[in-house]
PDB file of N, CA and C in Angstrom:
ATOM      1  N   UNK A   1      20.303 -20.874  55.004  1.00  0.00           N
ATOM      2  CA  UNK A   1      20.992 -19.908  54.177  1.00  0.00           C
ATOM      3  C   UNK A   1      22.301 -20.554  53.695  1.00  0.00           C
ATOM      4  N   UNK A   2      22.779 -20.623  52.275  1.00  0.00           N
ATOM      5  CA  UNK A   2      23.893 -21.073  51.400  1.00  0.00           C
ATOM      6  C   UNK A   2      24.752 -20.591  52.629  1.00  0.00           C
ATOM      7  N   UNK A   3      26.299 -21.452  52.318  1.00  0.00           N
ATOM      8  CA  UNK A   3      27.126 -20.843  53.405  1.00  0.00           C
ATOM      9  C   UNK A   3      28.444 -20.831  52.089  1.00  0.00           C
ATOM     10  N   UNK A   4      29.019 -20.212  52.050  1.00  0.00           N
ATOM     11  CA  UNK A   4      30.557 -20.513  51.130  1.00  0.00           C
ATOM     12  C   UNK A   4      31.952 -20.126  52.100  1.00  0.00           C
ATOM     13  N   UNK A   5      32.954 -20.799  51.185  1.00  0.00           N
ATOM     14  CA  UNK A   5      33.855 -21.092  51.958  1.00  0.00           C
ATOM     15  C   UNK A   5      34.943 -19.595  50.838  1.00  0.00           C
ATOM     16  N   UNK A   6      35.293 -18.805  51.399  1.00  0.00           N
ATOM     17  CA  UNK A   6      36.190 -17.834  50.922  1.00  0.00           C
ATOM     18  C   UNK A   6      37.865 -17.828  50.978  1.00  0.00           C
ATOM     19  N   UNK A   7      38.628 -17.619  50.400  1.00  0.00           N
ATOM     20  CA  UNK A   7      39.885 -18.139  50.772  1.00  0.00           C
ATOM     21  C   UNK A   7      40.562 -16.142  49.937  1.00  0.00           C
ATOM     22  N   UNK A   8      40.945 -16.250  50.943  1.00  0.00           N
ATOM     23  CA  UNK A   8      41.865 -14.752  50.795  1.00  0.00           C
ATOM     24  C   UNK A   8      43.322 -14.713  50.165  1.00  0.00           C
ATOM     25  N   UNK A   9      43.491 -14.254  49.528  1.00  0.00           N
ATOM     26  CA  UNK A   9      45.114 -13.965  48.927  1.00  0.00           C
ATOM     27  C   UNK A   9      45.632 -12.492  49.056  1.00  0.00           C
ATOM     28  N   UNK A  10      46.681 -12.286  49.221  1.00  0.00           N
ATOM     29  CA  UNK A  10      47.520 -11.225  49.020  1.00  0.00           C
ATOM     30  C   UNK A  10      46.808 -10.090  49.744  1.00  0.00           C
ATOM     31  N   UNK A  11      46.711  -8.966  49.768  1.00  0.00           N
ATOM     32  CA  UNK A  11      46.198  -7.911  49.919  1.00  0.00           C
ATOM     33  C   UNK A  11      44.842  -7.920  50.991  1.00  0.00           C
ATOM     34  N   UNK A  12      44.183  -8.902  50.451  1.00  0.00           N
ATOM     35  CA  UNK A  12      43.098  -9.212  51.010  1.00  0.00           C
ATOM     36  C   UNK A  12      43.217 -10.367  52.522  1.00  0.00           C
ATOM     37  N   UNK A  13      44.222 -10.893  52.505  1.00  0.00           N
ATOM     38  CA  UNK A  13      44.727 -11.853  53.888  1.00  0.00           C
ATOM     39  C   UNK A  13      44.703 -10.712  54.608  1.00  0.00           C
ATOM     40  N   UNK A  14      45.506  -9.637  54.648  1.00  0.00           N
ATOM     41  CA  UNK A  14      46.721  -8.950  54.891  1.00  0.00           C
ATOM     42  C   UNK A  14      45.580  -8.041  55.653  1.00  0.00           C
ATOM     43  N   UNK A  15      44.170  -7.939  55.320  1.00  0.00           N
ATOM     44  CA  UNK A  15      43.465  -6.726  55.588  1.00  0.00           C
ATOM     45  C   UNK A  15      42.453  -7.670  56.384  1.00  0.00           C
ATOM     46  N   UNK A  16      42.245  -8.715  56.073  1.00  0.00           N
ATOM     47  CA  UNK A  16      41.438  -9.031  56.705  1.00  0.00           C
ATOM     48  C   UNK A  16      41.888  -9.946  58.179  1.00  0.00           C
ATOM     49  N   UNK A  17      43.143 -10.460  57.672  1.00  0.00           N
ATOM     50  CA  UNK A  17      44.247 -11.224  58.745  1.00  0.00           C
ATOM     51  C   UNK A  17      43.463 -12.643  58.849  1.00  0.00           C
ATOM     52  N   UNK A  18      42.829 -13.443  58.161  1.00  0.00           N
ATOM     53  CA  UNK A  18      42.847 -14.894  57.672  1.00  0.00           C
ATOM     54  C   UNK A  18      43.002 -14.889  56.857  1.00  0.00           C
ATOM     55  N   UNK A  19      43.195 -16.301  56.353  1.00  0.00           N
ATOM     56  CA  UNK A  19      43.163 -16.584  54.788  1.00  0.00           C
ATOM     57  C   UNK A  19      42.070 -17.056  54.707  1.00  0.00           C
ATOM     58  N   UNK A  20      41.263 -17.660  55.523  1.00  0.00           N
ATOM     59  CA  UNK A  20      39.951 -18.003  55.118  1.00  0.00           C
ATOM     60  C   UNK A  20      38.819 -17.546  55.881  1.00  0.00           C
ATOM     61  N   UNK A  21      37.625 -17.603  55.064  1.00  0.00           N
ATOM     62  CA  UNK A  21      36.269 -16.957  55.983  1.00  0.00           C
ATOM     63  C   UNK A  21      35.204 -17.895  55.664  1.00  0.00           C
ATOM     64  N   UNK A  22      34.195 -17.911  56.117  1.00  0.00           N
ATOM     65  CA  UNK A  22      33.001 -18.950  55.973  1.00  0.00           C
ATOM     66  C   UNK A  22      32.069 -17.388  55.538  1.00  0.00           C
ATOM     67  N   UNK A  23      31.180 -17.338  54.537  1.00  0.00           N
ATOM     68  CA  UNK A  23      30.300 -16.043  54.799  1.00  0.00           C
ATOM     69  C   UNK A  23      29.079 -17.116  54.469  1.00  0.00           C
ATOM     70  N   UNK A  24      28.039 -16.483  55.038  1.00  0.00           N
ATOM     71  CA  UNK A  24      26.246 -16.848  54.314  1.00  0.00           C
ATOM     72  C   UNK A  24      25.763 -15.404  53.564  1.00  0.00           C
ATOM     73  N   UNK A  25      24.962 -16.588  52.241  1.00  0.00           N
ATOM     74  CA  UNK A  25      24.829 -15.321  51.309  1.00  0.00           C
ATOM     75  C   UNK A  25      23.452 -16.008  51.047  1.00  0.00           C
ATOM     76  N   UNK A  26      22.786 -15.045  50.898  1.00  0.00           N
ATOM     77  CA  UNK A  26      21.208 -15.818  50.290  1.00  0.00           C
ATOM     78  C   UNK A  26      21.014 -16.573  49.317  1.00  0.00           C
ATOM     79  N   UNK A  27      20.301 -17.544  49.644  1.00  0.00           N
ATOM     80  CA  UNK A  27      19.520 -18.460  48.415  1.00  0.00           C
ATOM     81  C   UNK A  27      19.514 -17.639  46.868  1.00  0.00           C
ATOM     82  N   UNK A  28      20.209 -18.061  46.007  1.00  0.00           N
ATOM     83  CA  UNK A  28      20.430 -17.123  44.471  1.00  0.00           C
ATOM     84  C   UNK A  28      21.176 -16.013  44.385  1.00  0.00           C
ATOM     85  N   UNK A  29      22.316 -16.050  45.520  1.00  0.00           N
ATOM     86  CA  UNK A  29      22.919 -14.886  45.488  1.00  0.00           C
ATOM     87  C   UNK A  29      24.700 -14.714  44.842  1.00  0.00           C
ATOM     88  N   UNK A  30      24.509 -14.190  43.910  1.00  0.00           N
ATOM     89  CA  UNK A  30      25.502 -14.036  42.722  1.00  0.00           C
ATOM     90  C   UNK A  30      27.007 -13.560  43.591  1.00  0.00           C
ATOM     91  N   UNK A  31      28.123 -13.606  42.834  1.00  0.00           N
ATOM     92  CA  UNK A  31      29.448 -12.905  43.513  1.00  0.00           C
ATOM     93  C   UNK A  31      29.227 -11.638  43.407  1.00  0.00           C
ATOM     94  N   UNK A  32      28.199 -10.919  43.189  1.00  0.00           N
ATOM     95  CA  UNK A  32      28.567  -9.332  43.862  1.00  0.00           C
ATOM     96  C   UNK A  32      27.562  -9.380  44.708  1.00  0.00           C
ATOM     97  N   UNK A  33      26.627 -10.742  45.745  1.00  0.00           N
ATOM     98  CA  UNK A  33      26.318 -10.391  46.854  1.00  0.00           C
ATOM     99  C   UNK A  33      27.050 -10.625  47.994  1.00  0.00           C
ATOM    100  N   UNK A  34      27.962 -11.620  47.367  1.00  0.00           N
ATOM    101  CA  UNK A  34      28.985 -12.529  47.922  1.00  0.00           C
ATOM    102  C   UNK A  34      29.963 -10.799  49.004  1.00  0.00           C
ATOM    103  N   UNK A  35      30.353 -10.435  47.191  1.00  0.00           N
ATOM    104  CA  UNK A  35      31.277  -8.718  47.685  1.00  0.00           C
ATOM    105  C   UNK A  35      30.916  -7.754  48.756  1.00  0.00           C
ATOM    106  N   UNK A  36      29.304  -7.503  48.705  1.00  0.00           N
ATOM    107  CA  UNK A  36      28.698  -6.925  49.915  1.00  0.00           C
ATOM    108  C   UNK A  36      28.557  -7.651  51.266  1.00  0.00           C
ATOM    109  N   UNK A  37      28.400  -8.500  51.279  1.00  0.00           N
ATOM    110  CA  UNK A  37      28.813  -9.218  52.751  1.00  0.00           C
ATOM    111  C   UNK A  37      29.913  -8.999  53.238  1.00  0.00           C
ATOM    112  N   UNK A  38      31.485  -9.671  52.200  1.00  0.00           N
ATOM    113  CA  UNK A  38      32.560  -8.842  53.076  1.00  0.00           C
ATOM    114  C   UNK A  38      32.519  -7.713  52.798  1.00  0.00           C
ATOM    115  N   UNK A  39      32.354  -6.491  52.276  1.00  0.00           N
ATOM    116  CA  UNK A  39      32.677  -5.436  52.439  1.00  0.00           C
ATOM    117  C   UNK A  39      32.094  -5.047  53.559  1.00  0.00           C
ATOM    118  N   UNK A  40      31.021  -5.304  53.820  1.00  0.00           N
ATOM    119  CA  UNK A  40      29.991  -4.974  55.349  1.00  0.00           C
ATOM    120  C   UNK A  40      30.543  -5.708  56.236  1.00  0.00           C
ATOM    121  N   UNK A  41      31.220  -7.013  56.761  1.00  0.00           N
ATOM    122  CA  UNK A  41      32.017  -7.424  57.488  1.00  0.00           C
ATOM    123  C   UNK A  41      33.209  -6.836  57.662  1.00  0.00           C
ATOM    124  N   UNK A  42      33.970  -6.733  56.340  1.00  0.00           N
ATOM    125  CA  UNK A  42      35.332  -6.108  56.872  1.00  0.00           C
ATOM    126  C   UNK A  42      35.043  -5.208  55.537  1.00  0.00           C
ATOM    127  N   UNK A  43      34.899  -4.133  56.324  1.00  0.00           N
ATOM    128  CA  UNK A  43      34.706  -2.532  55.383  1.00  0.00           C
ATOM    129  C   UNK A  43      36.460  -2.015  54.945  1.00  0.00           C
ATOM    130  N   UNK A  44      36.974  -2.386  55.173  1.00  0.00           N
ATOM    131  CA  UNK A  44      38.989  -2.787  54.477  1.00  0.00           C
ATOM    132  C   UNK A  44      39.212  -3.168  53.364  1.00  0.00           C
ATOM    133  N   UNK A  45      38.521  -4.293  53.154  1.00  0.00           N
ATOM    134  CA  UNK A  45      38.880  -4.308  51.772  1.00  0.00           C
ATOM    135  C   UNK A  45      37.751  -4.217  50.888  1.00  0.00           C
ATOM    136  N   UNK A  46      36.527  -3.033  50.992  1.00  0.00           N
ATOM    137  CA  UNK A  46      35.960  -2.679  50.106  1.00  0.00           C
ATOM    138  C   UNK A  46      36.873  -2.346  48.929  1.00  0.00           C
ATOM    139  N   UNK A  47      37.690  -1.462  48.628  1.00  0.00           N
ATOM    140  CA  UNK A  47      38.247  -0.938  47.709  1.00  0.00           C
ATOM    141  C   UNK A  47      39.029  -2.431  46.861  1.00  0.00           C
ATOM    142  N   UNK A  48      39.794  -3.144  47.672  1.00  0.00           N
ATOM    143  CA  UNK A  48      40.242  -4.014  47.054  1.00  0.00           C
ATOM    144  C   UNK A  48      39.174  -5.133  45.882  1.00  0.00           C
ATOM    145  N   UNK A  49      38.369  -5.177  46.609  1.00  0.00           N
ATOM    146  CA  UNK A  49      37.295  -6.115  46.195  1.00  0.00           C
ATOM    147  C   UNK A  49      36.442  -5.772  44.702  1.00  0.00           C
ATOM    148  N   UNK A  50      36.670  -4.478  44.136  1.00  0.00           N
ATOM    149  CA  UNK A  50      36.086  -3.920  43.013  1.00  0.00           C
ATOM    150  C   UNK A  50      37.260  -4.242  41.842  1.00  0.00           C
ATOM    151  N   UNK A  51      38.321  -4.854  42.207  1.00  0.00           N
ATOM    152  CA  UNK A  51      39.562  -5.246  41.241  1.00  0.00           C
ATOM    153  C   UNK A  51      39.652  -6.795  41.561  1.00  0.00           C
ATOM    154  N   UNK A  52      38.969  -7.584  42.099  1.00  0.00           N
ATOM    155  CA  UNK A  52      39.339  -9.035  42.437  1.00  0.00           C
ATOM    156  C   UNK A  52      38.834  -9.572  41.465  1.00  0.00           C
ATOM    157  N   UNK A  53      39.869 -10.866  41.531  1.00  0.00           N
ATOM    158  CA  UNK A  53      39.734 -11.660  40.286  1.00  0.00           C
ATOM    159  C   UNK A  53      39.120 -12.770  40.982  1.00  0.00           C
ATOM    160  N   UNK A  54      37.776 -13.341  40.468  1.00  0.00           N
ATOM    161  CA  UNK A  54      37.115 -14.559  41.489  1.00  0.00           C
ATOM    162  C   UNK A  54      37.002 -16.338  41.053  1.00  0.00           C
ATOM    163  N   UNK A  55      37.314 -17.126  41.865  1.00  0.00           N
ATOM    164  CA  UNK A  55      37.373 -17.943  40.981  1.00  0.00           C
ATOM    165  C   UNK A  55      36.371 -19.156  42.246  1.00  0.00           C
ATOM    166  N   UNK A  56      35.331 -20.246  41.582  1.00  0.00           N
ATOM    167  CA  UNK A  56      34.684 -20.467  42.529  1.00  0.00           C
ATOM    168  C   UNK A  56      34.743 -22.112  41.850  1.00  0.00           C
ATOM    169  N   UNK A  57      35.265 -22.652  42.959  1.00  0.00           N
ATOM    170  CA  UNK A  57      35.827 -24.279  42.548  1.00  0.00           C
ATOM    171  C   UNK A  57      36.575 -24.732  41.748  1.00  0.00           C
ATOM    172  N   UNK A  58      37.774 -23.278  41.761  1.00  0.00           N
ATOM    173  CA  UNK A  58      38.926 -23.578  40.503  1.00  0.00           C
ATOM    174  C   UNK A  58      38.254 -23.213  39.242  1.00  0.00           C
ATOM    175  N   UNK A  59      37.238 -22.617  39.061  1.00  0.00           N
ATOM    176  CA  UNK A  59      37.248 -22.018  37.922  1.00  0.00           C
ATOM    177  C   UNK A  59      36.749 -20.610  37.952  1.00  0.00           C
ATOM    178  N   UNK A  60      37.506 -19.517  37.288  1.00  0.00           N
ATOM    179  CA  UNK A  60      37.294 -18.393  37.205  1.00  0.00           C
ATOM    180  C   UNK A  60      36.348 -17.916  36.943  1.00  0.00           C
ATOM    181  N   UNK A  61      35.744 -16.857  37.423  1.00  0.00           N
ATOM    182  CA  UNK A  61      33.641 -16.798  37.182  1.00  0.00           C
ATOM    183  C   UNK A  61      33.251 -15.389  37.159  1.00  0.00           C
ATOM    184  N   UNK A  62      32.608 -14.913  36.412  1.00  0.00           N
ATOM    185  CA  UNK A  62      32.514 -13.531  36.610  1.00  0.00           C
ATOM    186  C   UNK A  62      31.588 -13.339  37.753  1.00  0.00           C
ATOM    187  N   UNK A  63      31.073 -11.465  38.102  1.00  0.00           N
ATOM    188  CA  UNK A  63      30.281 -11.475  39.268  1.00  0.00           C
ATOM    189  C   UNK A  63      28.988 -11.770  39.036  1.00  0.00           C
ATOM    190  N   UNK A  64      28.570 -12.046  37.478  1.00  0.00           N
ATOM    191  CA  UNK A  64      27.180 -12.519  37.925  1.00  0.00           C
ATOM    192  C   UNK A  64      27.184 -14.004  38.390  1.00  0.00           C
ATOM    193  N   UNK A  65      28.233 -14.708  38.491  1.00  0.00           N
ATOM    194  CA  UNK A  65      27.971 -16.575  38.879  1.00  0.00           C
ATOM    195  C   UNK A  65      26.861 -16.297  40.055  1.00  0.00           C
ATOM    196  N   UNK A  66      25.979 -17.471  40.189  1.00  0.00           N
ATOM    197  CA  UNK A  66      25.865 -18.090  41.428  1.00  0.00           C
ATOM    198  C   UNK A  66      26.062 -18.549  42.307  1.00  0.00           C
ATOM    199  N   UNK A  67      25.910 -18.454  43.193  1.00  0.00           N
ATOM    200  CA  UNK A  67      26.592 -19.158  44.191  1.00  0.00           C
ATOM    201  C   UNK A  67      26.034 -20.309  44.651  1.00  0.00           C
ATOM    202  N   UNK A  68      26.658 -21.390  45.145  1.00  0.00           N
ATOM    203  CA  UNK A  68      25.798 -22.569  45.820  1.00  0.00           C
ATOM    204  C   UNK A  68      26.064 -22.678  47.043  1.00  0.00           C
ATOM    205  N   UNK A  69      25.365 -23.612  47.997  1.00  0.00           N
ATOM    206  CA  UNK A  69      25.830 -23.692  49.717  1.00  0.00           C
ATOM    207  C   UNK A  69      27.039 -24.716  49.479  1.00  0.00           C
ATOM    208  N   UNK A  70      28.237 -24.480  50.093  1.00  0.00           N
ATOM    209  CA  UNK A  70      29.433 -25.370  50.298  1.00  0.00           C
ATOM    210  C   UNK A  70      30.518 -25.064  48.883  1.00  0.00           C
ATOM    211  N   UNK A  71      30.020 -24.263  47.854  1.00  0.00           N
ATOM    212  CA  UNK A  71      31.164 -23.261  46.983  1.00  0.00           C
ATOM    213  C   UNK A  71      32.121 -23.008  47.328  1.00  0.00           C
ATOM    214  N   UNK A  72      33.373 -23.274  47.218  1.00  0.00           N
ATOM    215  CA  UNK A  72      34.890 -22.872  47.516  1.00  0.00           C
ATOM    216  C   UNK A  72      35.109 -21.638  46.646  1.00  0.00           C
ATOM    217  N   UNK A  73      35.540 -20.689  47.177  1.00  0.00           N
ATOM    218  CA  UNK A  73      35.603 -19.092  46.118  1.00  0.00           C
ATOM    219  C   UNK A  73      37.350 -18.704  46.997  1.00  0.00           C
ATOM    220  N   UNK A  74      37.486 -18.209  45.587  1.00  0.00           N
ATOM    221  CA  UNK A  74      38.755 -17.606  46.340  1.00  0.00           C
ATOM    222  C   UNK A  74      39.044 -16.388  45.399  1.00  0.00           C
ATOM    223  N   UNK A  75      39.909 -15.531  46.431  1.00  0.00           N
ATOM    224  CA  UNK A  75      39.704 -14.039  45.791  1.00  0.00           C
ATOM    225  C   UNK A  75      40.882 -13.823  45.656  1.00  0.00           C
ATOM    226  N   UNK A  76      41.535 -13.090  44.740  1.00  0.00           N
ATOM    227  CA  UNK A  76      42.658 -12.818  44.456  1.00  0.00           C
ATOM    228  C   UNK A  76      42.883 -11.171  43.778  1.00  0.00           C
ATOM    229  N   UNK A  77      42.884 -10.263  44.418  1.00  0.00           N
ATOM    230  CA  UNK A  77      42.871  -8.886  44.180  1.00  0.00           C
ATOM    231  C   UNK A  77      44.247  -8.755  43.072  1.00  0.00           C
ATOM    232  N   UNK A  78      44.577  -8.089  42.323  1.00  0.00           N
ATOM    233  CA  UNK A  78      45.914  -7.441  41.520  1.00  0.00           C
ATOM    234  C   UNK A  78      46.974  -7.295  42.300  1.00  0.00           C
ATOM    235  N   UNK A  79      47.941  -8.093  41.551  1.00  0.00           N
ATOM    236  CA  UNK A  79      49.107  -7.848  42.220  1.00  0.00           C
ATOM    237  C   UNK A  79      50.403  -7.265  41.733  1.00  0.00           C
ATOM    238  N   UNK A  80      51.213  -7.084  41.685  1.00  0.00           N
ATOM    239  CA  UNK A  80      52.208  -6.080  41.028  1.00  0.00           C
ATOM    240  C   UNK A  80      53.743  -6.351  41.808  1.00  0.00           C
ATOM    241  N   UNK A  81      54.431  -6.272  41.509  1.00  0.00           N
ATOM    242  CA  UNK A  81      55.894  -6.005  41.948  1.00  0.00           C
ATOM    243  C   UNK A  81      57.379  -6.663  41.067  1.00  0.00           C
ATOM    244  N   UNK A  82      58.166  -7.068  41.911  1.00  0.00           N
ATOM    245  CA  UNK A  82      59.587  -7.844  40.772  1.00  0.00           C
ATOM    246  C   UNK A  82      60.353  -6.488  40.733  1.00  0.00           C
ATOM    247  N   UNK A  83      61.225  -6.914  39.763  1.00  0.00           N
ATOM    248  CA  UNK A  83      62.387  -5.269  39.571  1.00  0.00           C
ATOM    249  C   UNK A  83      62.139  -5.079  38.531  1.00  0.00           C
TER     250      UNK A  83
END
């Protein structure tokens, strides 16, 4: 089974408390199967995860990409603040 390497930012560290995760996602399985794995692992940042911006080997990808085994993805939910 593909394995990818996940890297957490902001909101999503914070909920899940790494910055990084290893998940396995099936053979042909796109970034919104990627989303259901963590959300079923860490059911926390379901909500966050429907606003993440995904980007998989430095390049930004929508949720239908593919995924491959050894993919670097990193998630970056909306962020907001300053004065």
């Amino acid at each position: 089974m593909p394995s990818v390497s996940v890297r957490l930012f902001a909101s999503l560290r914070e909920k899940v408390g790494e910055r990084q995760v290893d998940v396995e996602v099936p053979e042909g399985a796109d970034v919104r199967a990627l989303y259901r794995a963590l959300a079923e692992r860490y059911p926390q940042v379901r909500p966050y995860l429907e606003t993440a911006v995904c980007a998989v080997d430095e390049e930004y990808v929508t949720a239908a990409h593919i995924l491959r085994d050894g993919d670097r993805v990193a998630l970056i939910p909306p962020v907001s603040g300053g004065c």
